[in-house]
C-alpha atoms as a PDB file:
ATOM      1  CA  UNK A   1       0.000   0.000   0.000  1.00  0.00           C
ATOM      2  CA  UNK A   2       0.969   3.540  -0.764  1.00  0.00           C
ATOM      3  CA  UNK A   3       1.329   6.292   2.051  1.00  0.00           C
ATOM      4  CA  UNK A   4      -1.453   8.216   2.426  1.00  0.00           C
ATOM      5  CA  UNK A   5      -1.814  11.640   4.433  1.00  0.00           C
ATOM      6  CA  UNK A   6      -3.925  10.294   7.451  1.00  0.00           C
ATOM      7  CA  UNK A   7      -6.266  13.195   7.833  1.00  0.00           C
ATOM      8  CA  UNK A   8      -9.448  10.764   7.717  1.00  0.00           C
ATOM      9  CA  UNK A   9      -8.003   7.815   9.304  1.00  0.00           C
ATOM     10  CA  UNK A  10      -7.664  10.344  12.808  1.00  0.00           C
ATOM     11  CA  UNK A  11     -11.023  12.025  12.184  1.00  0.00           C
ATOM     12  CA  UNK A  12     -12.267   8.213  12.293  1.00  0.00           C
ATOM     13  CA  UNK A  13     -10.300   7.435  15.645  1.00  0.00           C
ATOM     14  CA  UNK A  14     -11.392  10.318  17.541  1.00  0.00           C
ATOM     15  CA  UNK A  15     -14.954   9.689  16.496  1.00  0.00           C
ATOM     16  CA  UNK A  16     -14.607   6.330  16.811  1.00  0.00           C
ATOM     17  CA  UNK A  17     -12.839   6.930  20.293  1.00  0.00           C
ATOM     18  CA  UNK A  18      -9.724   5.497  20.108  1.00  0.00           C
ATOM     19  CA  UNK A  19      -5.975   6.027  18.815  1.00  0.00           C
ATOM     20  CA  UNK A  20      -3.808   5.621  16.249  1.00  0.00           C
ATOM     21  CA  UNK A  21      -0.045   5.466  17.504  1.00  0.00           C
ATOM     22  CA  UNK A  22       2.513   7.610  16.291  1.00  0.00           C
ATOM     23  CA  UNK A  23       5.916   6.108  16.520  1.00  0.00           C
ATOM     24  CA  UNK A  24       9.482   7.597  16.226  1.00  0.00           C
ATOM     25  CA  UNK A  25      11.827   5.776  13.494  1.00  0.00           C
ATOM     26  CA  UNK A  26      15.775   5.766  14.343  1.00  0.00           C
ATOM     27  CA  UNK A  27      16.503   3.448  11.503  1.00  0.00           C
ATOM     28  CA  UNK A  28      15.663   0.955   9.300  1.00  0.00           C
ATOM     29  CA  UNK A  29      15.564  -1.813  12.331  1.00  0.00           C
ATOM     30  CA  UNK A  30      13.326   0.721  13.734  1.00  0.00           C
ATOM     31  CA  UNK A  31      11.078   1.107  10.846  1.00  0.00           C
ATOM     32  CA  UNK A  32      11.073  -2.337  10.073  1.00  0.00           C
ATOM     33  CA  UNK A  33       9.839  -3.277  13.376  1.00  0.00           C
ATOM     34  CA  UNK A  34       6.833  -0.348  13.182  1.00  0.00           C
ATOM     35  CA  UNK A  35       5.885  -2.006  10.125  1.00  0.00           C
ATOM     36  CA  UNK A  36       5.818  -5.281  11.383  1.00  0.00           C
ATOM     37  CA  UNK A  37       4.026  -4.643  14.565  1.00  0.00           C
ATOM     38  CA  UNK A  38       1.219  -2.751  12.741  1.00  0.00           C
ATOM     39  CA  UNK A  39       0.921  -5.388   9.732  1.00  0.00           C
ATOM     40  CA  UNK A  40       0.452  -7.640  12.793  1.00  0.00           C
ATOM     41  CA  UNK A  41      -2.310  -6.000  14.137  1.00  0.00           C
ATOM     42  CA  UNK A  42      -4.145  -5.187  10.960  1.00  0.00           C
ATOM     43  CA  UNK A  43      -3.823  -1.490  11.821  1.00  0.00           C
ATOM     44  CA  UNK A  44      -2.977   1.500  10.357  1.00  0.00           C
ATOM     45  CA  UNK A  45      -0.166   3.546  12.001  1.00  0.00           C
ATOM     46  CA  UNK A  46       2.094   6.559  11.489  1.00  0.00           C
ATOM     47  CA  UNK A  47       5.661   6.451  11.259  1.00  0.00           C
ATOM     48  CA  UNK A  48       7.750   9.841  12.229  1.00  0.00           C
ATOM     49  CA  UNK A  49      10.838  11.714  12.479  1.00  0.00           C
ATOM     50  CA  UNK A  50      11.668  14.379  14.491  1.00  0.00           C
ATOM     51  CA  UNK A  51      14.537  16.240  12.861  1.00  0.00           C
ATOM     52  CA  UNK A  52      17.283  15.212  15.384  1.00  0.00           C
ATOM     53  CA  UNK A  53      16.626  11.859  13.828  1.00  0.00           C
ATOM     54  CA  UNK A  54      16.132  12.849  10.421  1.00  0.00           C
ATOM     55  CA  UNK A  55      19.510  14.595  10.214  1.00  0.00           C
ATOM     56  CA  UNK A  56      21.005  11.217  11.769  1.00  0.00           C
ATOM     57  CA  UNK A  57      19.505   9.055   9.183  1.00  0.00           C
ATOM     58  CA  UNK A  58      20.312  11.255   6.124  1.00  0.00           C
ATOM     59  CA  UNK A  59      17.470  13.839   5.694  1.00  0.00           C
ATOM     60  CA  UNK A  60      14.180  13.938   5.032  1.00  0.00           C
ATOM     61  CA  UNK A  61      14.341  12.564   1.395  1.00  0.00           C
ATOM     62  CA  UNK A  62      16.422   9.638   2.336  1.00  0.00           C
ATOM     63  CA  UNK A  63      13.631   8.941   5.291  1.00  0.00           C
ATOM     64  CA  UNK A  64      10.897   9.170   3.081  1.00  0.00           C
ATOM     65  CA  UNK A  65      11.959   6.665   0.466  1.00  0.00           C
ATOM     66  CA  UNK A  66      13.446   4.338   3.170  1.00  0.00           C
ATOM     67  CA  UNK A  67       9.927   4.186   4.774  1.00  0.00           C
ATOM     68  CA  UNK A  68       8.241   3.871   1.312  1.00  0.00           C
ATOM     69  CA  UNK A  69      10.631   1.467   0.043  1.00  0.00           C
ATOM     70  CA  UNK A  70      10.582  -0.654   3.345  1.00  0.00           C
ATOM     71  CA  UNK A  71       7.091  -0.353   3.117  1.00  0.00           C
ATOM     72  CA  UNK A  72       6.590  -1.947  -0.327  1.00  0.00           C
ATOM     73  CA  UNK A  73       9.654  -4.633  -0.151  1.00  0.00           C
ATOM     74  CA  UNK A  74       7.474  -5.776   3.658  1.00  0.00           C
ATOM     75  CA  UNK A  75       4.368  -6.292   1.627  1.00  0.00           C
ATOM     76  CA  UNK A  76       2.871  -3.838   3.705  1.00  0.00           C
ATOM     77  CA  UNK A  77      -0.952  -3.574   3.232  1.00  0.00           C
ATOM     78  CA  UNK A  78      -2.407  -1.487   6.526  1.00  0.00           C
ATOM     79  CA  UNK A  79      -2.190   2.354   6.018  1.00  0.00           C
ATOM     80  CA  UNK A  80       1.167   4.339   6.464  1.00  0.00           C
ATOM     81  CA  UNK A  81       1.611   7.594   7.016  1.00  0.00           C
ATOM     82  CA  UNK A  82       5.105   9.419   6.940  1.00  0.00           C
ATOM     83  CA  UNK A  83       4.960  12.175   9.620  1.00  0.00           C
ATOM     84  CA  UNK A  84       7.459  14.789  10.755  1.00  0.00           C
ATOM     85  CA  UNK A  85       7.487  15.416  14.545  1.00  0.00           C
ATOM     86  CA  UNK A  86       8.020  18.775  16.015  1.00  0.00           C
ATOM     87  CA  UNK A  87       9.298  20.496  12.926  1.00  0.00           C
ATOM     88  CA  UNK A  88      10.135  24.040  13.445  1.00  0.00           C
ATOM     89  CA  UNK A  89       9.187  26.168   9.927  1.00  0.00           C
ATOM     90  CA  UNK A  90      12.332  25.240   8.124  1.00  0.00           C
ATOM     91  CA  UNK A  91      12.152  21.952   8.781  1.00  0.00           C
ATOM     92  CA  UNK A  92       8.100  21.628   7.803  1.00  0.00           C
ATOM     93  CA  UNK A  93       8.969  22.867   4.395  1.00  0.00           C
ATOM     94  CA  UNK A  94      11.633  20.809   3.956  1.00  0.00           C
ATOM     95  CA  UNK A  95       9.876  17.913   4.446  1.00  0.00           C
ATOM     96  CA  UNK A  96       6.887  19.058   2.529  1.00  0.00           C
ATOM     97  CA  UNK A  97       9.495  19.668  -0.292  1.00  0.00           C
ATOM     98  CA  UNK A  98      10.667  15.728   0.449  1.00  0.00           C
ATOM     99  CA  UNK A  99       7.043  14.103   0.349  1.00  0.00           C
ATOM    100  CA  UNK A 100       6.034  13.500   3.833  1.00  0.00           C
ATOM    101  CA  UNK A 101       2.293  13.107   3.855  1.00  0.00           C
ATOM    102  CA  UNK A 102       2.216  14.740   7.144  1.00  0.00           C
ATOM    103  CA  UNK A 103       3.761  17.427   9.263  1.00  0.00           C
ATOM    104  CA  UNK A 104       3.876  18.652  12.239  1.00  0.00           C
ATOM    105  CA  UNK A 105       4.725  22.508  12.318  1.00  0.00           C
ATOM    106  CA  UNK A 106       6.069  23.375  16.295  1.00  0.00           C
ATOM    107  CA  UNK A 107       5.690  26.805  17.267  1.00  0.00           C
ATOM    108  CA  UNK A 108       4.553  26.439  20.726  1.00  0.00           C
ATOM    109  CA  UNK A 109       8.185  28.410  21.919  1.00  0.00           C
ATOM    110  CA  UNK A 110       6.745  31.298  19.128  1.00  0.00           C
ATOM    111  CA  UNK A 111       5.131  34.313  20.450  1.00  0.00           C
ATOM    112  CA  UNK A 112       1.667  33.087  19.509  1.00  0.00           C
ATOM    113  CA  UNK A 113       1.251  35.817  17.055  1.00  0.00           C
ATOM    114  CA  UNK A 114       3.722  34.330  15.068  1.00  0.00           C
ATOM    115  CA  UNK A 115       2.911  30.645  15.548  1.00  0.00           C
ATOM    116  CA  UNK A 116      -0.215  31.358  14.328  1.00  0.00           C
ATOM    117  CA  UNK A 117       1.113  32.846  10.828  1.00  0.00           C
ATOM    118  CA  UNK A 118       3.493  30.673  10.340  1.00  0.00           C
ATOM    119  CA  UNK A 119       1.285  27.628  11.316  1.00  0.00           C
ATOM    120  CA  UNK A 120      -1.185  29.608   8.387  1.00  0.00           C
ATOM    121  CA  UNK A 121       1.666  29.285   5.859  1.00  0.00           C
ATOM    122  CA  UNK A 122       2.528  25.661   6.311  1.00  0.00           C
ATOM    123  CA  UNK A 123      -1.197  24.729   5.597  1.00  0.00           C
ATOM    124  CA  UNK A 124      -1.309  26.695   2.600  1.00  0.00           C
ATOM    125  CA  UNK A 125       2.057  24.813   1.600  1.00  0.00           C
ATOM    126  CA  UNK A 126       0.829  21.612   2.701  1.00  0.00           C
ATOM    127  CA  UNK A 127      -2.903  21.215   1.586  1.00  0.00           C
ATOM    128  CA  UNK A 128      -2.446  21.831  -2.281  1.00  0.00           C
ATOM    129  CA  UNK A 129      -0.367  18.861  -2.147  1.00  0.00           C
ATOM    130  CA  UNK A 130      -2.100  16.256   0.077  1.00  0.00           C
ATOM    131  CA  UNK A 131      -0.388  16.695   3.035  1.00  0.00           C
ATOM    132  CA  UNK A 132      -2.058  16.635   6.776  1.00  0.00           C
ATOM    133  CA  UNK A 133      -0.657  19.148   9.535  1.00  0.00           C
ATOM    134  CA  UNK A 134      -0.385  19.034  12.920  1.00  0.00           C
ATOM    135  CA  UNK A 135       0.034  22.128  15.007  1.00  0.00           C
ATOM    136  CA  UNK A 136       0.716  22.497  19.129  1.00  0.00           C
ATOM    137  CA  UNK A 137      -0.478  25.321  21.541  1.00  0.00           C
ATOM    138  CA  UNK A 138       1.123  25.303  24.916  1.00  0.00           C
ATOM    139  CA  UNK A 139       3.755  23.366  25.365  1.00  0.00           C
ATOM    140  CA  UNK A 140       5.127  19.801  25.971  1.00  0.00           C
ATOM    141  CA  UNK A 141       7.573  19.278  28.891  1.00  0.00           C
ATOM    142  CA  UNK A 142      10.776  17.984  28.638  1.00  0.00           C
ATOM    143  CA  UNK A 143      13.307  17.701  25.962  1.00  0.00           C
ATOM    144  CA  UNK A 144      12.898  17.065  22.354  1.00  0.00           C
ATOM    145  CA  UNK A 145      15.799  17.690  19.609  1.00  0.00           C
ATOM    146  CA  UNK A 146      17.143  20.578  21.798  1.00  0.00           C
ATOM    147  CA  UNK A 147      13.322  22.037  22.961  1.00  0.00           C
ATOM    148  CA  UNK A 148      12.624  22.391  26.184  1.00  0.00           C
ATOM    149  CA  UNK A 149       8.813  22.562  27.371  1.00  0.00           C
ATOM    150  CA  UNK A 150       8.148  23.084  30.898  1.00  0.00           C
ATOM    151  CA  UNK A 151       4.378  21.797  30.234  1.00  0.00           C
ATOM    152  CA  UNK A 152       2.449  24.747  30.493  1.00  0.00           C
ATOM    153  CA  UNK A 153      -1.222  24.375  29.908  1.00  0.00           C
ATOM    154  CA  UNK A 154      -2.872  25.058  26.266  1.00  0.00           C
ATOM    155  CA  UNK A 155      -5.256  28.039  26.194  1.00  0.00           C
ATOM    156  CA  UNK A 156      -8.355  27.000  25.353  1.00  0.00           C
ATOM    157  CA  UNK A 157      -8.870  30.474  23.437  1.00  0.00           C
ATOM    158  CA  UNK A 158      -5.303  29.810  21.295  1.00  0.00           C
ATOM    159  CA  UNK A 159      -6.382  25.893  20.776  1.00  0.00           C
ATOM    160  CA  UNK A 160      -9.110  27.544  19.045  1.00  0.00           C
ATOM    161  CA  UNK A 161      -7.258  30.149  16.662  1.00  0.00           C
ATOM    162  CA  UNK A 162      -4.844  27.278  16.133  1.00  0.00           C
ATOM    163  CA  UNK A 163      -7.697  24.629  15.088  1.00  0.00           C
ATOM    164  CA  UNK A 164      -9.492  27.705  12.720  1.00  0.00           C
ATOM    165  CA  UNK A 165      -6.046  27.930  10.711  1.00  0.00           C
ATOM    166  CA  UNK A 166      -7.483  24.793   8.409  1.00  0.00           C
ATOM    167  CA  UNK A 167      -4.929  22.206  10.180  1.00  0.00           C
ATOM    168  CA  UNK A 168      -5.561  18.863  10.373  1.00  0.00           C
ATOM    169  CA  UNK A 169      -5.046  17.539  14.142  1.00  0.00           C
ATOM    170  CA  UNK A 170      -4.236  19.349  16.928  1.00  0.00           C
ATOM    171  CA  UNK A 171      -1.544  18.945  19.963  1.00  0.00           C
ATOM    172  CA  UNK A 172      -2.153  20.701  23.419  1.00  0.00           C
ATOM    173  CA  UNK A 173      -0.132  20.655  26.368  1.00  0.00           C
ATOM    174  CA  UNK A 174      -2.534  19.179  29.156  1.00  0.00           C
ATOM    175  CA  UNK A 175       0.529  18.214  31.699  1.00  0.00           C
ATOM    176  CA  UNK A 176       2.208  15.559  29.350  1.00  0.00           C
ATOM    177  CA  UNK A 177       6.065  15.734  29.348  1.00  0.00           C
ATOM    178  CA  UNK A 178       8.420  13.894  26.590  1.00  0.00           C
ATOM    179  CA  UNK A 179      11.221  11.837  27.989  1.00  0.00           C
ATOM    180  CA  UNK A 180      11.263  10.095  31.187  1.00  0.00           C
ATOM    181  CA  UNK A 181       8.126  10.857  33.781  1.00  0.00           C
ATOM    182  CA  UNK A 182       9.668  12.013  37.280  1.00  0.00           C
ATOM    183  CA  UNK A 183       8.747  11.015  40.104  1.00  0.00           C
ATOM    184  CA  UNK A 184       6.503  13.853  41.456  1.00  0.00           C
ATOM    185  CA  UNK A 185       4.708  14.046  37.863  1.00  0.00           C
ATOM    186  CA  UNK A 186       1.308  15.534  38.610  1.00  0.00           C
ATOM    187  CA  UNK A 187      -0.518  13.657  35.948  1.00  0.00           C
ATOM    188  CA  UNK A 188      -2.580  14.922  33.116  1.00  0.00           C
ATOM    189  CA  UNK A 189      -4.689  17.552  33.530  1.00  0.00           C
ATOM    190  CA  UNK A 190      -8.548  16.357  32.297  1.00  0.00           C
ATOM    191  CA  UNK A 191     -10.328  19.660  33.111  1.00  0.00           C
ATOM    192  CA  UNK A 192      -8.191  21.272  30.523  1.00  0.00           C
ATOM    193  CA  UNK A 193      -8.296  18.377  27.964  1.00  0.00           C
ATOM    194  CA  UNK A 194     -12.148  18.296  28.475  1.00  0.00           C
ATOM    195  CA  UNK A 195     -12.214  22.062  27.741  1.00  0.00           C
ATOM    196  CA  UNK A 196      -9.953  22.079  24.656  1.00  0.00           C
ATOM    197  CA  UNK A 197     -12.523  18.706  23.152  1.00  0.00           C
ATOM    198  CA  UNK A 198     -15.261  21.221  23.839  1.00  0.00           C
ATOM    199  CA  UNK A 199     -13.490  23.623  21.741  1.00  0.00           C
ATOM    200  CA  UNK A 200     -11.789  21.990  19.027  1.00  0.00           C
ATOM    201  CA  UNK A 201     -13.729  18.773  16.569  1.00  0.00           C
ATOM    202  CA  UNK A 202     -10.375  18.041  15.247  1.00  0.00           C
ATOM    203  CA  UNK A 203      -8.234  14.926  16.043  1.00  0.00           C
ATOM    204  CA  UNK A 204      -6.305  15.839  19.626  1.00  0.00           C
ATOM    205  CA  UNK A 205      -2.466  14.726  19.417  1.00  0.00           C
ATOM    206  CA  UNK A 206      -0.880  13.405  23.240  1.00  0.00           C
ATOM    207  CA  UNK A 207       2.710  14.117  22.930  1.00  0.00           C
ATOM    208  CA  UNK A 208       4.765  12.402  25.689  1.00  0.00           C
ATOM    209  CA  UNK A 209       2.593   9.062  25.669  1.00  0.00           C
ATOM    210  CA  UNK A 210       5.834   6.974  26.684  1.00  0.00           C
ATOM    211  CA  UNK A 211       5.552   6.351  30.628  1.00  0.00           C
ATOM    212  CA  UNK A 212       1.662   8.055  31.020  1.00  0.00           C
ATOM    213  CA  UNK A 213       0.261   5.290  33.137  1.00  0.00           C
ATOM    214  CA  UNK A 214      -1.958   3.213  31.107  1.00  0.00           C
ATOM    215  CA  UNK A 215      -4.946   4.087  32.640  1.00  0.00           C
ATOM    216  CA  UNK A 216      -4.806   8.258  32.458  1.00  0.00           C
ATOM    217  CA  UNK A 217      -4.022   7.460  28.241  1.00  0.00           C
ATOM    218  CA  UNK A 218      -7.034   5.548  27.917  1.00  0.00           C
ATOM    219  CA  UNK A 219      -9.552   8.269  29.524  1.00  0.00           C
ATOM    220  CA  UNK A 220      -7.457  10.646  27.243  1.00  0.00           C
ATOM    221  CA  UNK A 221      -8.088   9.237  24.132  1.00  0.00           C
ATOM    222  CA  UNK A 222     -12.129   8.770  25.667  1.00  0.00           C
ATOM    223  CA  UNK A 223     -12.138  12.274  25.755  1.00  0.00           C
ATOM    224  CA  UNK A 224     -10.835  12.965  22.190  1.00  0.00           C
ATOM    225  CA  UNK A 225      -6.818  12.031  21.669  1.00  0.00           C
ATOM    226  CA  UNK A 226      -6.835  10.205  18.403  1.00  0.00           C
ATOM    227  CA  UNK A 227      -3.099  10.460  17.489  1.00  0.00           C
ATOM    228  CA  UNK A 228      -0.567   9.298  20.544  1.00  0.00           C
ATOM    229  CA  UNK A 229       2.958   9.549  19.993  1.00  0.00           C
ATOM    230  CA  UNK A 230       5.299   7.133  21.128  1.00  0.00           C
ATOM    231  CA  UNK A 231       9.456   7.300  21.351  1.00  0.00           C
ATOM    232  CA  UNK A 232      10.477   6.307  24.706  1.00  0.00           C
ATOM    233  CA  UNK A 233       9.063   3.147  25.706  1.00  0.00           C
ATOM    234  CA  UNK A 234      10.434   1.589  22.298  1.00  0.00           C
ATOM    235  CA  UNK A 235      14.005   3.194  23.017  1.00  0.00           C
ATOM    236  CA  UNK A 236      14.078   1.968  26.472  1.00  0.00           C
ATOM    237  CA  UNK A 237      12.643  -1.638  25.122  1.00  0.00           C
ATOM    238  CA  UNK A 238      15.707  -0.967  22.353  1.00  0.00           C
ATOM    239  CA  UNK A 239      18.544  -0.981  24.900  1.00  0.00           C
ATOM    240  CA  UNK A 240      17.181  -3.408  27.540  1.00  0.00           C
ATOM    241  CA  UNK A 241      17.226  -6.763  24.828  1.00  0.00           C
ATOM    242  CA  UNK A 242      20.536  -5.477  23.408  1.00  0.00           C
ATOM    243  CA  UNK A 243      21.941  -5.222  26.480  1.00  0.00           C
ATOM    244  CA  UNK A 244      20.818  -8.804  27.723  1.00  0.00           C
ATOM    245  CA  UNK A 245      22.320  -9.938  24.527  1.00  0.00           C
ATOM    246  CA  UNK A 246      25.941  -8.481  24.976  1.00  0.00           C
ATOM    247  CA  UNK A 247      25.641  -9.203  28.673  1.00  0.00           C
ATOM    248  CA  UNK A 248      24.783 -12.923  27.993  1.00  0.00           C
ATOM    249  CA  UNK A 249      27.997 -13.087  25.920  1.00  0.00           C
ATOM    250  CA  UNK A 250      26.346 -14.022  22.360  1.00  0.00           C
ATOM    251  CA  UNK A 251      28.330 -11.072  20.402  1.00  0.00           C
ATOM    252  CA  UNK A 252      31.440 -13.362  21.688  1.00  0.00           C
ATOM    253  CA  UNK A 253      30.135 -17.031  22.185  1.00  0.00           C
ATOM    254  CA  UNK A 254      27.675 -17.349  19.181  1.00  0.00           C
ATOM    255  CA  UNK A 255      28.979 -17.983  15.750  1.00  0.00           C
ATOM    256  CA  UNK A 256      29.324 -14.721  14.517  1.00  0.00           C
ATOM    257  CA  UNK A 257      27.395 -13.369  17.387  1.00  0.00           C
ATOM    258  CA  UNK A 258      28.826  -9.825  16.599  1.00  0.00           C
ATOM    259  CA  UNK A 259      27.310  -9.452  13.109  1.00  0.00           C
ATOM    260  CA  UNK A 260      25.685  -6.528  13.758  1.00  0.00           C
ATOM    261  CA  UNK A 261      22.017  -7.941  11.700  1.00  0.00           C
ATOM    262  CA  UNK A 262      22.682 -10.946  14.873  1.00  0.00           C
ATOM    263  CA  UNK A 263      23.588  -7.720  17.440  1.00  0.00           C
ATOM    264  CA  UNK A 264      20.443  -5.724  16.268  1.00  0.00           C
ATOM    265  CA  UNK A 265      17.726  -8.112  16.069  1.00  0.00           C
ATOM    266  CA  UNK A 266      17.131  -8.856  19.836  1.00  0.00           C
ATOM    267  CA  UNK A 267      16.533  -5.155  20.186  1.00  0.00           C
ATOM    268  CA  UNK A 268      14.264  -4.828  16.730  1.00  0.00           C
ATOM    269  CA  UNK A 269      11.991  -7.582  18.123  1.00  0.00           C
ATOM    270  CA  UNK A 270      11.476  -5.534  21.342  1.00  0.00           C
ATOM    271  CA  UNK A 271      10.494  -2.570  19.769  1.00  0.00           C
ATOM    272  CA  UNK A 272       7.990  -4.855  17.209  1.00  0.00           C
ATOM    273  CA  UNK A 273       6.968  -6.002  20.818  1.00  0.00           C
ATOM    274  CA  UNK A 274       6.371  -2.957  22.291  1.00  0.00           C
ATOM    275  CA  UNK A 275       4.579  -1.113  19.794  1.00  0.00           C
ATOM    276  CA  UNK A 276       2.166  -4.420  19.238  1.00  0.00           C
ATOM    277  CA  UNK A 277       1.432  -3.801  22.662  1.00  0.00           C
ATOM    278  CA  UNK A 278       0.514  -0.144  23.285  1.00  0.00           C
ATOM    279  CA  UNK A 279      -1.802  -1.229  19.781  1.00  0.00           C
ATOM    280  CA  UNK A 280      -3.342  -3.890  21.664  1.00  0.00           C
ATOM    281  CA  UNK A 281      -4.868  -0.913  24.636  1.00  0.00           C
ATOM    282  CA  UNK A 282      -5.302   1.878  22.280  1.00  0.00           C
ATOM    283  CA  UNK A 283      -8.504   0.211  20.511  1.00  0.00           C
ATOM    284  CA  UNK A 284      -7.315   1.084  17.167  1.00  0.00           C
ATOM    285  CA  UNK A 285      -9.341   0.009  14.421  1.00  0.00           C
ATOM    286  CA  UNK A 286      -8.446  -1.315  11.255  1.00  0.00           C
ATOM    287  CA  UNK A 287      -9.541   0.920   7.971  1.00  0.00           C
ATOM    288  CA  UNK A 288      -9.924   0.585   4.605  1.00  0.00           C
ATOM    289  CA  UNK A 289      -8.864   3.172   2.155  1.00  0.00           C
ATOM    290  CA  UNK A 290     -11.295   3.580  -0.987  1.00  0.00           C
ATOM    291  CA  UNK A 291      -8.859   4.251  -3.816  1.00  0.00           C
ATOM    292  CA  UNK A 292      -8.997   7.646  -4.270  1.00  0.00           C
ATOM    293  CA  UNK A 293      -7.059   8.274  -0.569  1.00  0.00           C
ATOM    294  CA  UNK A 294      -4.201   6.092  -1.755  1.00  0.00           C
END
């Protein structure tokens, strides 16, 4: 199956109340694993890149055919779409320019003036050609490719502005962090996600879903996430196997136990593992594509 821009598959899963999960490729181990643990589950899913990542693996050209080209030598057959996470401006054209069927333009650390504009102008780049975009008010906490959010509530006014700019999902800061959760997390804040759903129809984005107990994701996505975005949990899931595989001594004791596909592949299962998993409580539903979407 071709990629496809994902702007009705979200408007079905917030409906439909449930998710579709957004996962961060590395690689191609990564990718291949996303693949495989959505095939599994019949599901669609969205495969991104933040631009830390996308720089690592080449740009935003090379990411785009890797995924499409992994996609098609997989036999892949549930919906794909290539997404760029937290792009600032620069980076949302470019990977407009590259053929990402969706973006996510990040001007939360923008006065909101100018997040607004420029959030305008990357619609009006994006839509001619097919592409969905994401925009964020407020901001998430923690630490993503240099940004630091110290999780300050959306505005419910701004959520608003944001959503009337013609984008296509939408992601508020509701107490969510990215990273690690400390300790002495509060939690997410449901009287301001409640407000925002009131607000805004469109397809609600939860940014820091890695380490949100299980239980505080689900009433989210009850209350109108559709899109949950997942790095963490699969990096975490990454090191733990290929640790227990170097620490087990099979990069020295196995025939050829340091070939690097060998090295890899304990690690590329967990993160097929992982991201079967968080499917399996997100209640996403399979969907077919008419033709015309492809």
């Amino acid at each position: 199956m071709s990629l496809v821009h994902g702007t009705e598959i979200f408007q079905a899963a917030r409906a439909g109340h449930y998710a579709v999960g957004a996962f961060n490729t590395n690689n191609l181990e990564w990718t291949r694993a996303i693949l495989a643990g959505a095939q599994e589950k019949n599901v669609p899913v969205l495969i991104q890149t933040s631009m830390g990542a996308a720089k690592y693996m080449g740009g935003y050209e090379l990411c785009q055919q890797l995924v499409e080209a992994t996609i098609k030598s997989m036999d892949i057959t549930v919906p794909v779409i290539m997404h760029l996470d937290h792009g600032n401006y620069e980076a949302a054209k470019a990977a407009i320019a590259a053929g990402y069927n969706s973006v996510m333009f990040d001007g939360h650390d923008l006065p909101f003036d100018e997040n607004l504009a420029k959030t305008k102008e990357i619609v009006a780049l994006a839509h001619p050609k097919g592409i969905s975009v994401e925009a964020e008010v407020g901001s998430i906490g923690g630490e993503e490719d240099g940004v630091i959010g110290e999780g300050e509530l959306a505005s419910v006014a701004e959520a608003k502005q944001l959503a009337a700019t013609g984008i296509d999902f939408l992601a508020a800061g509701i107490g969510n962090i990215h990273g690690v959760y400390p300790a002495n997390w509060k939690g997410l804040n449901f009287k301001r996600l409640q407000e925002i759903a009131d607000a805004v129809s469109l397809p609600l984005v939860l940014h820091g879903g890695s380490g949100i107990p299980q239980d505080q994701v689900e009433k989210a996505i009850s209350m109108g996430i559709a899109k949950l975005n997942i790095n963490t949990e699969c990096q975490i899931s990454f090191a733990k196997a290929t640790r227990k595989y170097i620490e087990e001594g099979h990069d020295q004791n196995d025939v050829k136990g340091f070939d690097p596909r060998k090295l890899l592949a304990p690690g590329t299962k967990a993160i097929q593992d992982t991201v079967e998993e968080i499917i399996g409580w997100m209640g996403t539903k399979p969907v077919k594509l008419v033709p015309e979407e492809l």
